[in-house]
PDB file of N, CA and C in Angstrom:
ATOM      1  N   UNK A   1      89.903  85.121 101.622  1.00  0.00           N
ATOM      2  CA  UNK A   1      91.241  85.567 101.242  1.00  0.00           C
ATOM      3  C   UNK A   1      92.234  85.116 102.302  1.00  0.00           C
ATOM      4  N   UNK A   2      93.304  84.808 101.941  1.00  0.00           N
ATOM      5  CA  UNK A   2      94.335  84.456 102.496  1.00  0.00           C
ATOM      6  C   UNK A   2      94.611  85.520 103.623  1.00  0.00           C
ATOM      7  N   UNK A   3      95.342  85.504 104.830  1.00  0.00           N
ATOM      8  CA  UNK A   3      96.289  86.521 105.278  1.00  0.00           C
ATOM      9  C   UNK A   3      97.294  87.310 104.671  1.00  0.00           C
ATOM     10  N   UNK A   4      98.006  86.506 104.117  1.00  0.00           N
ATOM     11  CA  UNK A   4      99.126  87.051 103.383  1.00  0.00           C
ATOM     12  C   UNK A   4      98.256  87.900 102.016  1.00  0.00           C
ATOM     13  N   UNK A   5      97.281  87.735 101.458  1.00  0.00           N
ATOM     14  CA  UNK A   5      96.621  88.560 100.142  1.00  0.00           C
ATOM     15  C   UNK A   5      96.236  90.152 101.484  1.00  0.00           C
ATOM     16  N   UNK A   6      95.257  89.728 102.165  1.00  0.00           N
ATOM     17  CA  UNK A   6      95.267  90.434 103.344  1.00  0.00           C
ATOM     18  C   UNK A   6      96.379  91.633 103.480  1.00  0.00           C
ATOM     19  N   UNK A   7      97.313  90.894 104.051  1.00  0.00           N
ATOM     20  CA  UNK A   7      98.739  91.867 104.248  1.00  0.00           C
ATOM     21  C   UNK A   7      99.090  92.493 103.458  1.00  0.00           C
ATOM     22  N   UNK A   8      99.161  92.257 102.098  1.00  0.00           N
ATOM     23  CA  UNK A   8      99.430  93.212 100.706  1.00  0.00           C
ATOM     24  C   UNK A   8      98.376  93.652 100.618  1.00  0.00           C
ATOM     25  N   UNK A   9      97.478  94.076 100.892  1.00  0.00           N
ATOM     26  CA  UNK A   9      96.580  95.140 100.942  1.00  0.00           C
ATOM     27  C   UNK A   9      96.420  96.334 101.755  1.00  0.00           C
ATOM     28  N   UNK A  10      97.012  95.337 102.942  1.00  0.00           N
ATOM     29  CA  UNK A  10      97.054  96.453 104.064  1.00  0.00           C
ATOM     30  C   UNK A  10      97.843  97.364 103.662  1.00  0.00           C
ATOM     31  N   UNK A  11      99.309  96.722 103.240  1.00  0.00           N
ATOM     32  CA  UNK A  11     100.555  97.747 102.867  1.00  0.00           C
ATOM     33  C   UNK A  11     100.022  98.472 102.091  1.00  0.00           C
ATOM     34  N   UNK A  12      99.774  98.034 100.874  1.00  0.00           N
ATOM     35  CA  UNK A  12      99.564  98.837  99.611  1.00  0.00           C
ATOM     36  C   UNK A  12      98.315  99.921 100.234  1.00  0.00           C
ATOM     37  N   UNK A  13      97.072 100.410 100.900  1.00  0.00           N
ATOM     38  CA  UNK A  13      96.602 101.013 101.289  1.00  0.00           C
ATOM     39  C   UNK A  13      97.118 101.920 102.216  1.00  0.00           C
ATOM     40  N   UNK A  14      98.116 101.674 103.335  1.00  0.00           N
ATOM     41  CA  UNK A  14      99.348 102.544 104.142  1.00  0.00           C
ATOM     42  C   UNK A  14     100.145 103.305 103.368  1.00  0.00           C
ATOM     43  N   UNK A  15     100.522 102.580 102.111  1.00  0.00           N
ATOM     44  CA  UNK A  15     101.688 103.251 101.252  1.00  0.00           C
ATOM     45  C   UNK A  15     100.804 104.217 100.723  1.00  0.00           C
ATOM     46  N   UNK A  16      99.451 104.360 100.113  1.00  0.00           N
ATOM     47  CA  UNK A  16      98.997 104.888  99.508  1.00  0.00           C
ATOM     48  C   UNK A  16      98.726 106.065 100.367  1.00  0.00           C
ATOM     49  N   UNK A  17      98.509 105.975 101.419  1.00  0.00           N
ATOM     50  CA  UNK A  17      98.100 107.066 102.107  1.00  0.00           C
ATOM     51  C   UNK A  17      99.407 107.555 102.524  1.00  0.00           C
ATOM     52  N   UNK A  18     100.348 107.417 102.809  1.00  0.00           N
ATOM     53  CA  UNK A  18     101.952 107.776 103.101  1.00  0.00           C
ATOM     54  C   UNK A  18     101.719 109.116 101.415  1.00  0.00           C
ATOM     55  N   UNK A  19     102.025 107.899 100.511  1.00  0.00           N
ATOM     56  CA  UNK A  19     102.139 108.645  99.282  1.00  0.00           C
ATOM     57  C   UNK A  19     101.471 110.162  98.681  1.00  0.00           C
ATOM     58  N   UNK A  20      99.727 109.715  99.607  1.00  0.00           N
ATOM     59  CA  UNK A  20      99.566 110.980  99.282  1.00  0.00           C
ATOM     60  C   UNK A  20      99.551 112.501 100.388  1.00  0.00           C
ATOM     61  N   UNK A  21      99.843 111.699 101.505  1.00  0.00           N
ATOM     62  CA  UNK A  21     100.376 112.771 102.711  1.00  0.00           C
ATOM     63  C   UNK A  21     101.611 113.851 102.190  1.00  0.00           C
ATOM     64  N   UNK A  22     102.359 113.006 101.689  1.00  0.00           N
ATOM     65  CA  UNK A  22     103.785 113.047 101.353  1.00  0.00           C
ATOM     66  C   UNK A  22     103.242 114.534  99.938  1.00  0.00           C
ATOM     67  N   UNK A  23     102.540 113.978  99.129  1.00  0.00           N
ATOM     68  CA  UNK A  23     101.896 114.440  98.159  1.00  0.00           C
ATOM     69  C   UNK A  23     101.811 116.596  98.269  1.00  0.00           C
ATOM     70  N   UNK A  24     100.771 115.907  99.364  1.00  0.00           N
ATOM     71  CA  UNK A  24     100.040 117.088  99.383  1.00  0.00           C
ATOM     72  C   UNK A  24     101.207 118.386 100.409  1.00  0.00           C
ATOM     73  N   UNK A  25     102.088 117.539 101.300  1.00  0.00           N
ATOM     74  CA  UNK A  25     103.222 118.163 101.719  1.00  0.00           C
ATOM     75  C   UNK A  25     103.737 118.843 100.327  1.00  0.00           C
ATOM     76  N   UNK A  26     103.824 118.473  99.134  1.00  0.00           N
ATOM     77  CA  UNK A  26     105.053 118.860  98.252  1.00  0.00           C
ATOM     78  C   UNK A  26     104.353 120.095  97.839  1.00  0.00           C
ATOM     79  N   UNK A  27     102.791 119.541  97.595  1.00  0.00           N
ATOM     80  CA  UNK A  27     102.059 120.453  96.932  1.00  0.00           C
ATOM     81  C   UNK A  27     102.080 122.309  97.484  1.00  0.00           C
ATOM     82  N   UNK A  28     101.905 121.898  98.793  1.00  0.00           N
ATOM     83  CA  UNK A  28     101.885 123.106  99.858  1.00  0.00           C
ATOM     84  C   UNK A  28     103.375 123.547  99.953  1.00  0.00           C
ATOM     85  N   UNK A  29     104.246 123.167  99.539  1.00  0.00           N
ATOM     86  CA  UNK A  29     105.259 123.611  99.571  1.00  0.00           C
ATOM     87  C   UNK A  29     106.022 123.471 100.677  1.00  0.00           C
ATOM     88  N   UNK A  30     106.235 122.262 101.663  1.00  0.00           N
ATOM     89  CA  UNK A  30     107.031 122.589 102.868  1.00  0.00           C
ATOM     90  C   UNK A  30     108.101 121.804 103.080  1.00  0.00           C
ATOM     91  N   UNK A  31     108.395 121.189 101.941  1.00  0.00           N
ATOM     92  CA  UNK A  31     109.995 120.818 101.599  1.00  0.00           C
ATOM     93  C   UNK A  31     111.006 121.512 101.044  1.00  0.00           C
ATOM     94  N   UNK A  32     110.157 122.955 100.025  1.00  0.00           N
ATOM     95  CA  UNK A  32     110.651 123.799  99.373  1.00  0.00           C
ATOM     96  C   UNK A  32     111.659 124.560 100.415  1.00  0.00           C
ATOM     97  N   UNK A  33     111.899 124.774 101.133  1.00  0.00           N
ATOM     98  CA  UNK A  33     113.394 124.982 102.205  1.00  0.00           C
ATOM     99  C   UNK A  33     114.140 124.184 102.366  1.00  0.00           C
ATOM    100  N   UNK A  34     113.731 122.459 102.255  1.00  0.00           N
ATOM    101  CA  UNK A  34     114.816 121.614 102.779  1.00  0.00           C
ATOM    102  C   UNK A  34     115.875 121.617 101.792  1.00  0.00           C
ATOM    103  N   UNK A  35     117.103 120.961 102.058  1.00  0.00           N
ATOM    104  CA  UNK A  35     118.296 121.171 101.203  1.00  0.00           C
ATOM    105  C   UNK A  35     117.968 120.187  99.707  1.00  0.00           C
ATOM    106  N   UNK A  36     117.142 119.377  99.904  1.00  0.00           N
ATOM    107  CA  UNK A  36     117.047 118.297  98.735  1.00  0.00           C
ATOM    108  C   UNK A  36     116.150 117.932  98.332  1.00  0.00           C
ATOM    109  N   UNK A  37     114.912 119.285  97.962  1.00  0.00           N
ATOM    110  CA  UNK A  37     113.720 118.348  97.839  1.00  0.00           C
ATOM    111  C   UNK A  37     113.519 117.700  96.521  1.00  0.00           C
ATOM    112  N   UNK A  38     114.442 117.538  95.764  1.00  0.00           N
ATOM    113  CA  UNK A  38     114.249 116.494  94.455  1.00  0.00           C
ATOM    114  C   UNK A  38     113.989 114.949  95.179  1.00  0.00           C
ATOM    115  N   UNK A  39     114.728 114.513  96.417  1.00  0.00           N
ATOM    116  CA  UNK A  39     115.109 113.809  97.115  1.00  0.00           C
ATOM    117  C   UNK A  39     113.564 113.243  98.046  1.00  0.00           C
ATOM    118  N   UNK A  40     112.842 114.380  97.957  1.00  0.00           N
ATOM    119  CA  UNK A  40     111.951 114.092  98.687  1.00  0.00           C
ATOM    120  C   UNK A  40     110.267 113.685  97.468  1.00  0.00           C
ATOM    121  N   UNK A  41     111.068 114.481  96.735  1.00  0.00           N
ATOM    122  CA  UNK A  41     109.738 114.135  95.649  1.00  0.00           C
ATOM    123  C   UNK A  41     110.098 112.930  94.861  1.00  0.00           C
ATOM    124  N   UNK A  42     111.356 112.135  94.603  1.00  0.00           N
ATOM    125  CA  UNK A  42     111.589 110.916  94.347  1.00  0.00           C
ATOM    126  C   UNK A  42     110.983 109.744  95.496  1.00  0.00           C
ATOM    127  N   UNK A  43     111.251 110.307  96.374  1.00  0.00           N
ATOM    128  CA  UNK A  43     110.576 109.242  97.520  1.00  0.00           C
ATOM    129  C   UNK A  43     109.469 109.269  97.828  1.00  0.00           C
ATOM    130  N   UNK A  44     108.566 110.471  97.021  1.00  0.00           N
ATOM    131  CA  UNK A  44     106.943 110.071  97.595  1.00  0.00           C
ATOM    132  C   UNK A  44     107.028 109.453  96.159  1.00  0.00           C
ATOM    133  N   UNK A  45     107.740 109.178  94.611  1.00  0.00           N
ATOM    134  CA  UNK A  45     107.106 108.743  93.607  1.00  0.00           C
ATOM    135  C   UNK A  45     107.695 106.819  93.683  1.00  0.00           C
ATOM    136  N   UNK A  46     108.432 107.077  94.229  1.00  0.00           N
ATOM    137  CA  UNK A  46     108.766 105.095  95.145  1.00  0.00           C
ATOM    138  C   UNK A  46     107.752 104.983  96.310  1.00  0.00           C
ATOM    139  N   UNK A  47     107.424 105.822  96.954  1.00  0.00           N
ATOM    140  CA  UNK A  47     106.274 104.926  98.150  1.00  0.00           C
ATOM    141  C   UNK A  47     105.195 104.669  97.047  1.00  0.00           C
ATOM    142  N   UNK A  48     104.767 105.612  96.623  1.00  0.00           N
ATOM    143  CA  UNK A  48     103.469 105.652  95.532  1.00  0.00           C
ATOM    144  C   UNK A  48     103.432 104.291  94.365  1.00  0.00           C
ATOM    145  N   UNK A  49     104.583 103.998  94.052  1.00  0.00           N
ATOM    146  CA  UNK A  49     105.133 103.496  92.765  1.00  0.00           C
ATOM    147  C   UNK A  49     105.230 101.809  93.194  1.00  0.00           C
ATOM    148  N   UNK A  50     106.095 101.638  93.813  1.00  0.00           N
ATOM    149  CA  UNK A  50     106.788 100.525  94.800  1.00  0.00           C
ATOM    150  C   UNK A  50     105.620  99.732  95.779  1.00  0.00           C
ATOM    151  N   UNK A  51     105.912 100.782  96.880  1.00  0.00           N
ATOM    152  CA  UNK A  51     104.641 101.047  97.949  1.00  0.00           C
ATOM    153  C   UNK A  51     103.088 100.466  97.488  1.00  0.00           C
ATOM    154  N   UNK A  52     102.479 101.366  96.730  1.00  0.00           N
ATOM    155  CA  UNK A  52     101.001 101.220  96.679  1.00  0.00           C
ATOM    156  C   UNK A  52     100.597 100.168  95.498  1.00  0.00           C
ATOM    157  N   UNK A  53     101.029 100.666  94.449  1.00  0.00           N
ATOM    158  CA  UNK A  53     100.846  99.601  93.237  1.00  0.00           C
ATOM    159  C   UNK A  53     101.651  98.199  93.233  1.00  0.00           C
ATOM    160  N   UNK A  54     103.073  97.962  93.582  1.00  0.00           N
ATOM    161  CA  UNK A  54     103.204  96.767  93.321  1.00  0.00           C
ATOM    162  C   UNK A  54     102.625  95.729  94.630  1.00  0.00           C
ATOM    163  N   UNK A  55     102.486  96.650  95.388  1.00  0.00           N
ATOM    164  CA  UNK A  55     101.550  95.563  96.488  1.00  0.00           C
ATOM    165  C   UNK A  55     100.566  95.324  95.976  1.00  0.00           C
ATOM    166  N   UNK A  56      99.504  96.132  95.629  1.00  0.00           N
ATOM    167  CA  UNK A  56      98.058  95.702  95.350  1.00  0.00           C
ATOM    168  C   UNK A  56      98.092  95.032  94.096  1.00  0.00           C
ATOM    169  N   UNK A  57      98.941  94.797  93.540  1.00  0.00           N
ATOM    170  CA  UNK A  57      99.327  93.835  92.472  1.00  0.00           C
ATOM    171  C   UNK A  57      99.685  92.913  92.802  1.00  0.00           C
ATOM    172  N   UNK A  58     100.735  92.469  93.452  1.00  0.00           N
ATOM    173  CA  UNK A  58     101.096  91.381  93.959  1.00  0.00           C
ATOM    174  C   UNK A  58      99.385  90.966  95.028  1.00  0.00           C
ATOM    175  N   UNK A  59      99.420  91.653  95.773  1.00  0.00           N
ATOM    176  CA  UNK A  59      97.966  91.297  96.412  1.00  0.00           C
ATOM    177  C   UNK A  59      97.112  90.361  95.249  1.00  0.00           C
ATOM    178  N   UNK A  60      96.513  91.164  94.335  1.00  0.00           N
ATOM    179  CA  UNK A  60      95.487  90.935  94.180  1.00  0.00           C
ATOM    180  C   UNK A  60      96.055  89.661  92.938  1.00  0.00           C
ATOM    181  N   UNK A  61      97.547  89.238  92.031  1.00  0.00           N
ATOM    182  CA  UNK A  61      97.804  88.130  91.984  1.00  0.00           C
ATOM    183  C   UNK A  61      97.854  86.998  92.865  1.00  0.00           C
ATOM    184  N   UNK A  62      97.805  87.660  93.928  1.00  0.00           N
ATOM    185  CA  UNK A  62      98.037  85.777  94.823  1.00  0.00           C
ATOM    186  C   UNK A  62      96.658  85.390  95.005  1.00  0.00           C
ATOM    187  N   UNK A  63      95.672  86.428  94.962  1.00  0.00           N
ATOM    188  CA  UNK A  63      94.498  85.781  95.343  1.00  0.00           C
ATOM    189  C   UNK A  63      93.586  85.112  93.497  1.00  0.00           C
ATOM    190  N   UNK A  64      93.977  85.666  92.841  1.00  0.00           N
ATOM    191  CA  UNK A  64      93.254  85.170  91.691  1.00  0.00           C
ATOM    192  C   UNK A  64      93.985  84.065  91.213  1.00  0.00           C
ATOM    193  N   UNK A  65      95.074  84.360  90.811  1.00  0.00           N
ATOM    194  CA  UNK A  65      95.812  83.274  89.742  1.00  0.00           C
ATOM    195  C   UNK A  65      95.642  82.250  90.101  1.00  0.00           C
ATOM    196  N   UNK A  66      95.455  82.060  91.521  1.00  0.00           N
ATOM    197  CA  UNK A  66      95.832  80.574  92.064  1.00  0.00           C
ATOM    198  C   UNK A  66      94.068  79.982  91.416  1.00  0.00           C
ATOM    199  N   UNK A  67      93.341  81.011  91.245  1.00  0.00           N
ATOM    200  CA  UNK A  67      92.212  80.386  90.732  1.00  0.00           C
ATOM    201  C   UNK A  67      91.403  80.203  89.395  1.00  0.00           C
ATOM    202  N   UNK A  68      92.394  80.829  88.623  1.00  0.00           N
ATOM    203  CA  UNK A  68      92.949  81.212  86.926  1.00  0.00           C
ATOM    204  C   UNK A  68      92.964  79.850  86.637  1.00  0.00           C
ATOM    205  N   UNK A  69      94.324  79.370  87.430  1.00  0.00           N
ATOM    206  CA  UNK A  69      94.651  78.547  86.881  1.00  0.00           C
ATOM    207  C   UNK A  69      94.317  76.942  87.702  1.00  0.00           C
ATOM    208  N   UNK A  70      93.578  76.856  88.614  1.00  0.00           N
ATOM    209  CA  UNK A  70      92.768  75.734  89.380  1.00  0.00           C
ATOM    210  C   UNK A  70      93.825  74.965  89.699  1.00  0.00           C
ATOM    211  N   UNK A  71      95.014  75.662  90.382  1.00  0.00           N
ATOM    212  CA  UNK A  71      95.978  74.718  91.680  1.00  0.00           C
ATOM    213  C   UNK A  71      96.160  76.039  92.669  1.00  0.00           C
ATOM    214  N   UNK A  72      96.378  75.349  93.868  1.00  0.00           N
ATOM    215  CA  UNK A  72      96.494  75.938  94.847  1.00  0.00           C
ATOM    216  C   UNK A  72      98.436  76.717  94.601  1.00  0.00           C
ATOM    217  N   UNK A  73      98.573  78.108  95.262  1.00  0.00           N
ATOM    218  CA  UNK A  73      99.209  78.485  95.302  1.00  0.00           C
ATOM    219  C   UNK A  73     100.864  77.270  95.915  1.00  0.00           C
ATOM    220  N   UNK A  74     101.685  77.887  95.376  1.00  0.00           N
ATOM    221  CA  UNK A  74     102.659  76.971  95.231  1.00  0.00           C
ATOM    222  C   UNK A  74     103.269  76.696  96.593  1.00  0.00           C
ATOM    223  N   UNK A  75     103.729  78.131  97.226  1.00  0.00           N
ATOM    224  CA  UNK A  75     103.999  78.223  98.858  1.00  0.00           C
ATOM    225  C   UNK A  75     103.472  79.458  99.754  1.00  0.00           C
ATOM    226  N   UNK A  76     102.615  79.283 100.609  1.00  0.00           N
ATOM    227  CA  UNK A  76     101.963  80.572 100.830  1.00  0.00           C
ATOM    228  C   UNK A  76     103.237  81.016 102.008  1.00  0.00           C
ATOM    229  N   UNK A  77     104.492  80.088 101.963  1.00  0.00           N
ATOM    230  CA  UNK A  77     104.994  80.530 103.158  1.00  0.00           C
ATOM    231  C   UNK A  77     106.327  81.551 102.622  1.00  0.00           C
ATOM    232  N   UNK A  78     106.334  81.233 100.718  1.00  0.00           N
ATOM    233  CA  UNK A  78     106.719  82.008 100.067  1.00  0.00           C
ATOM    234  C   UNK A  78     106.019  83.572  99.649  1.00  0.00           C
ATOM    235  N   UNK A  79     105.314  83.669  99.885  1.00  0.00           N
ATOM    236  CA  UNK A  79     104.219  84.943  99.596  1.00  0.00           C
ATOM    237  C   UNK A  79     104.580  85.727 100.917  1.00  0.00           C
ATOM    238  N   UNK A  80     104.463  85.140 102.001  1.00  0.00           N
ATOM    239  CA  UNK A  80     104.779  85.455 103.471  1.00  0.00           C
ATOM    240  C   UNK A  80     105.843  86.391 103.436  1.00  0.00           C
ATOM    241  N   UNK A  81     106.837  85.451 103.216  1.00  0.00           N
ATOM    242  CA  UNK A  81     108.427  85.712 102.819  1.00  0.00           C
ATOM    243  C   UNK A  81     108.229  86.817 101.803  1.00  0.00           C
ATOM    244  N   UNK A  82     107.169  87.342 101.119  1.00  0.00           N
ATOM    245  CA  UNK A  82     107.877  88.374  99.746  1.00  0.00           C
ATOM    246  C   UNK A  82     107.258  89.829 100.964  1.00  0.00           C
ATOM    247  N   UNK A  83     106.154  89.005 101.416  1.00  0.00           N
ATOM    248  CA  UNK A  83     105.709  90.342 102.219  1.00  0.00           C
ATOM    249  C   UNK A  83     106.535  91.279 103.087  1.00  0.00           C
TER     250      UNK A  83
END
């Protein structure tokens, strides 16, 4: 695997664990005092959303397609760049 497939994995596994830290905070209730926790439960459903899935998607497209379709990825210095 590439580095860059690499790196979107890493993220997407960080986000995931962010997401469900964040999670289990809501669950237990210890935002329920802060002034905005709609604010806070929108932002664990973008780390979760954003964060975990479109990385490991994007991840796990750069490493297959390029072999779907039997050419080498177009610019890995573009993949770099999305990371």
């Amino acid at each position: 695997m590439s580095p860059t497939v690499i790196g979107f994995i890493k993220v997407s596994l960080i986000s995931l664990l962010v997401g469900v830290v964040m999670g289990v905070l809501i669950a237990a209730g210890v935002f329920s005092g802060a002034g905005r926790p709609s604010l806070v439960t929108a932002a664990h459903a973008h780390v979760n959303l954003l964060g975990f899935v479109c990385m490991l998607i994007f991840g796990v497209a750069y490493h297959i397609l390029p072999r779907f379709s039997g050419k080498p990825l177009y610019s890995e210095g573009l993949a770099t760049a999305q990371l």
